[in-house]
Protein backbone atom coordinates (compact mmCIF):
# COMPACT_ATOMS: atom_id res chain seq x y z
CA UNK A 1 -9.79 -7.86 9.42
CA UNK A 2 -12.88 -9.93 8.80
CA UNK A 3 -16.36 -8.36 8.32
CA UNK A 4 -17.68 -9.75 11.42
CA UNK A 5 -14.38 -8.02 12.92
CA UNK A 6 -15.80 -5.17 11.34
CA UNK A 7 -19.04 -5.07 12.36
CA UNK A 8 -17.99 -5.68 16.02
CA UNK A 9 -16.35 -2.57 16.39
CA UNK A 10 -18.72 -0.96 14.74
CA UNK A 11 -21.26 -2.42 17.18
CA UNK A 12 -18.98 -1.61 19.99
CA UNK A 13 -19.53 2.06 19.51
CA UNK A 14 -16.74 4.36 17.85
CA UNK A 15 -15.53 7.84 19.66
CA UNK A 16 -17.72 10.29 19.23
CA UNK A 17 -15.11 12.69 17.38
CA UNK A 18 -14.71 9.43 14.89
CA UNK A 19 -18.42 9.54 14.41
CA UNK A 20 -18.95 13.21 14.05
CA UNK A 21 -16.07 13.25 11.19
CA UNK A 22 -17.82 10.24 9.57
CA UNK A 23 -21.19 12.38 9.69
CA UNK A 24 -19.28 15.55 8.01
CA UNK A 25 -17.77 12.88 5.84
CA UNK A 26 -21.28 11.38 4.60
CA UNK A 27 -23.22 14.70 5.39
CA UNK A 28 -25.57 12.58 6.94
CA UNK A 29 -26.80 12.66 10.24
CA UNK A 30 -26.39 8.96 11.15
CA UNK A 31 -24.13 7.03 8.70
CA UNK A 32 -25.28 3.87 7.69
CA UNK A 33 -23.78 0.60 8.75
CA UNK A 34 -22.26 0.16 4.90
CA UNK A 35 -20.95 4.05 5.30
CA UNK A 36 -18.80 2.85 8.30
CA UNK A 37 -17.73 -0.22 6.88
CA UNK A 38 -16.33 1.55 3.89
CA UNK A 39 -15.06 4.52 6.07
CA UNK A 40 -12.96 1.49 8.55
CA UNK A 41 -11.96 -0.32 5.36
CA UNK A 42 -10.77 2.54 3.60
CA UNK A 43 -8.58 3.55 7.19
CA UNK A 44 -6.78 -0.22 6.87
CA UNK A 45 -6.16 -0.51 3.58
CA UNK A 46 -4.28 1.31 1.02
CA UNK A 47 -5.13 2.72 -3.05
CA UNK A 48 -2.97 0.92 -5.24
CA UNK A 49 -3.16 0.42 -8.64
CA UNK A 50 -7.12 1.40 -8.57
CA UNK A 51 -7.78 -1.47 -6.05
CA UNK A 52 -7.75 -1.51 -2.25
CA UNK A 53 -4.89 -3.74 -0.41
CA UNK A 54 -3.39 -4.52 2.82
CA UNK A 55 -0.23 -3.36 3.66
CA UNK A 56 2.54 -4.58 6.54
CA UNK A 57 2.94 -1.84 8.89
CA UNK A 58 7.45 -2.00 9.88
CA UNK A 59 7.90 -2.81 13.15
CA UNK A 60 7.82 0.41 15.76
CA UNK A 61 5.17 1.94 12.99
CA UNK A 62 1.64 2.21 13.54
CA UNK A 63 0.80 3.04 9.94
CA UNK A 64 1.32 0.98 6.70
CA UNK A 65 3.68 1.08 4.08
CA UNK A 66 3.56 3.38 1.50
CA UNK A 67 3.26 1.38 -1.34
CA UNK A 68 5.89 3.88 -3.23
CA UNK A 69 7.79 3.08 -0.35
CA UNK A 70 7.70 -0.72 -0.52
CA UNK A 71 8.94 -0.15 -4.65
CA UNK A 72 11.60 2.01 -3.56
CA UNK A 73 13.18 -0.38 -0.62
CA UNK A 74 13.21 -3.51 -3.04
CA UNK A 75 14.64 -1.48 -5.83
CA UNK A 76 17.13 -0.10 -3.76
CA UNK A 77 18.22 -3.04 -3.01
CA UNK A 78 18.37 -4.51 -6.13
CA UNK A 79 20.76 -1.52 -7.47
CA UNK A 80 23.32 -1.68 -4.36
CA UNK A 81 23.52 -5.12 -5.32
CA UNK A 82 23.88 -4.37 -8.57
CA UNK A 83 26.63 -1.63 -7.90
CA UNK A 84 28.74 -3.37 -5.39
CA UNK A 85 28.61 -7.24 -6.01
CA UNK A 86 28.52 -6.56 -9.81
CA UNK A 87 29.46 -10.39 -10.21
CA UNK A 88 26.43 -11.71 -8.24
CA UNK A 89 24.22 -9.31 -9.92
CA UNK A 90 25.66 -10.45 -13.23
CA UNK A 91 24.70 -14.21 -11.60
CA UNK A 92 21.37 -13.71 -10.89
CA UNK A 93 20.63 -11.90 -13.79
CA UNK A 94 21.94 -14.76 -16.04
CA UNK A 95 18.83 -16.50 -17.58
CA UNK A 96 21.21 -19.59 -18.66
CA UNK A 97 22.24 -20.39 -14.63
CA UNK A 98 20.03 -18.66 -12.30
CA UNK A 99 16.36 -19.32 -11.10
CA UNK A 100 15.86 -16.02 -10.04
CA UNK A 101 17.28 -14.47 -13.37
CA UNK A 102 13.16 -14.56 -14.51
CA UNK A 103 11.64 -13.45 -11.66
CA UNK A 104 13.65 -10.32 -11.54
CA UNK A 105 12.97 -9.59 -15.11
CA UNK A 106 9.46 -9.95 -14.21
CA UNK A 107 9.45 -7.54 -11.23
CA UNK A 108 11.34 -4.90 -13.29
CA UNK A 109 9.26 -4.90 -16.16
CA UNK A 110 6.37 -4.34 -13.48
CA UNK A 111 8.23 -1.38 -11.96
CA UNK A 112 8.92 0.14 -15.11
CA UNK A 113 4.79 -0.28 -15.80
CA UNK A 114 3.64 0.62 -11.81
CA UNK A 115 5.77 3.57 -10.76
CA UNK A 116 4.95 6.28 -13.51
CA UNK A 117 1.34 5.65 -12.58
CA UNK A 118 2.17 5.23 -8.60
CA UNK A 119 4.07 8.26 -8.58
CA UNK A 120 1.34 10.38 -10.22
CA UNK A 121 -1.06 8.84 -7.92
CA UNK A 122 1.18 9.85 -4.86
CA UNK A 123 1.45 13.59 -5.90
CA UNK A 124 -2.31 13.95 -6.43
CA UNK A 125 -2.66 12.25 -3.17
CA UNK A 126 -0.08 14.84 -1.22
CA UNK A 127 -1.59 17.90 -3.05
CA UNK A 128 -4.65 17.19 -1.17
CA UNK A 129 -3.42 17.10 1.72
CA UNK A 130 -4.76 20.45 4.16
């Protein structure tokens, strides 16, 4: 969503129970234009990896993916292939024959450094939950 996207429904008025939880958010009576920018970027985007990002939403889902989530689908993947077409895996895993031997070094070495810190992330995130 572009900023002028943004500030068009902004300008286009919000529901009042939208704005009264963005005043009790802000404790201010009228939140500033900036205030409800952040508040609608921070409802389409996602904390990952202390940054803010854009996640698909799966078809018949109106909210993103987790990313936790998105880890666990394409490493579940990776270990039923793994487990059941132990020859392919072996395959693509060869850095002597296969182009995708690399990148899935690459993304594993990235899991192992991501999850620890995504998973601690996602706990502190549930426990605050009310």
């Amino acid at each position: 969503m572009s900023l002028q996207e943004i500030d068009a429904a902004i300008s286009s008025g919000l529901p009042e129970e939208q704005l009264q939880d963005l005043r009790d958010y802000f404790g201010r009576s009228r939140p500033t234009r900036a205030d409800l920018r952040s508040a609608l970027f921070s409802t389409i985007t996602r904390k990952y990896a202390h940054q803010r990002y854009l996640f698909p939403a799966p078809a018949g889902l109106s909210e993103s993916l987790h990313p936790l989530m998105a880890w666990w689908a394409v490493l579940y993947a990776l270990s039923m292939l793994a487990r059941y077409q132990p020859a392919q895996w072996a395959g693509h895993i060869n850095v002597d024959d296969s182009q995708h031997a690399v990148p899935i070094e690459k993304l594993l070495e990235r899991a192992m450094g991501h999850l620890p810190v995504l998973i601690a992330d996602t706990i502190d995130e549930v426990a605050t939950w009310t």
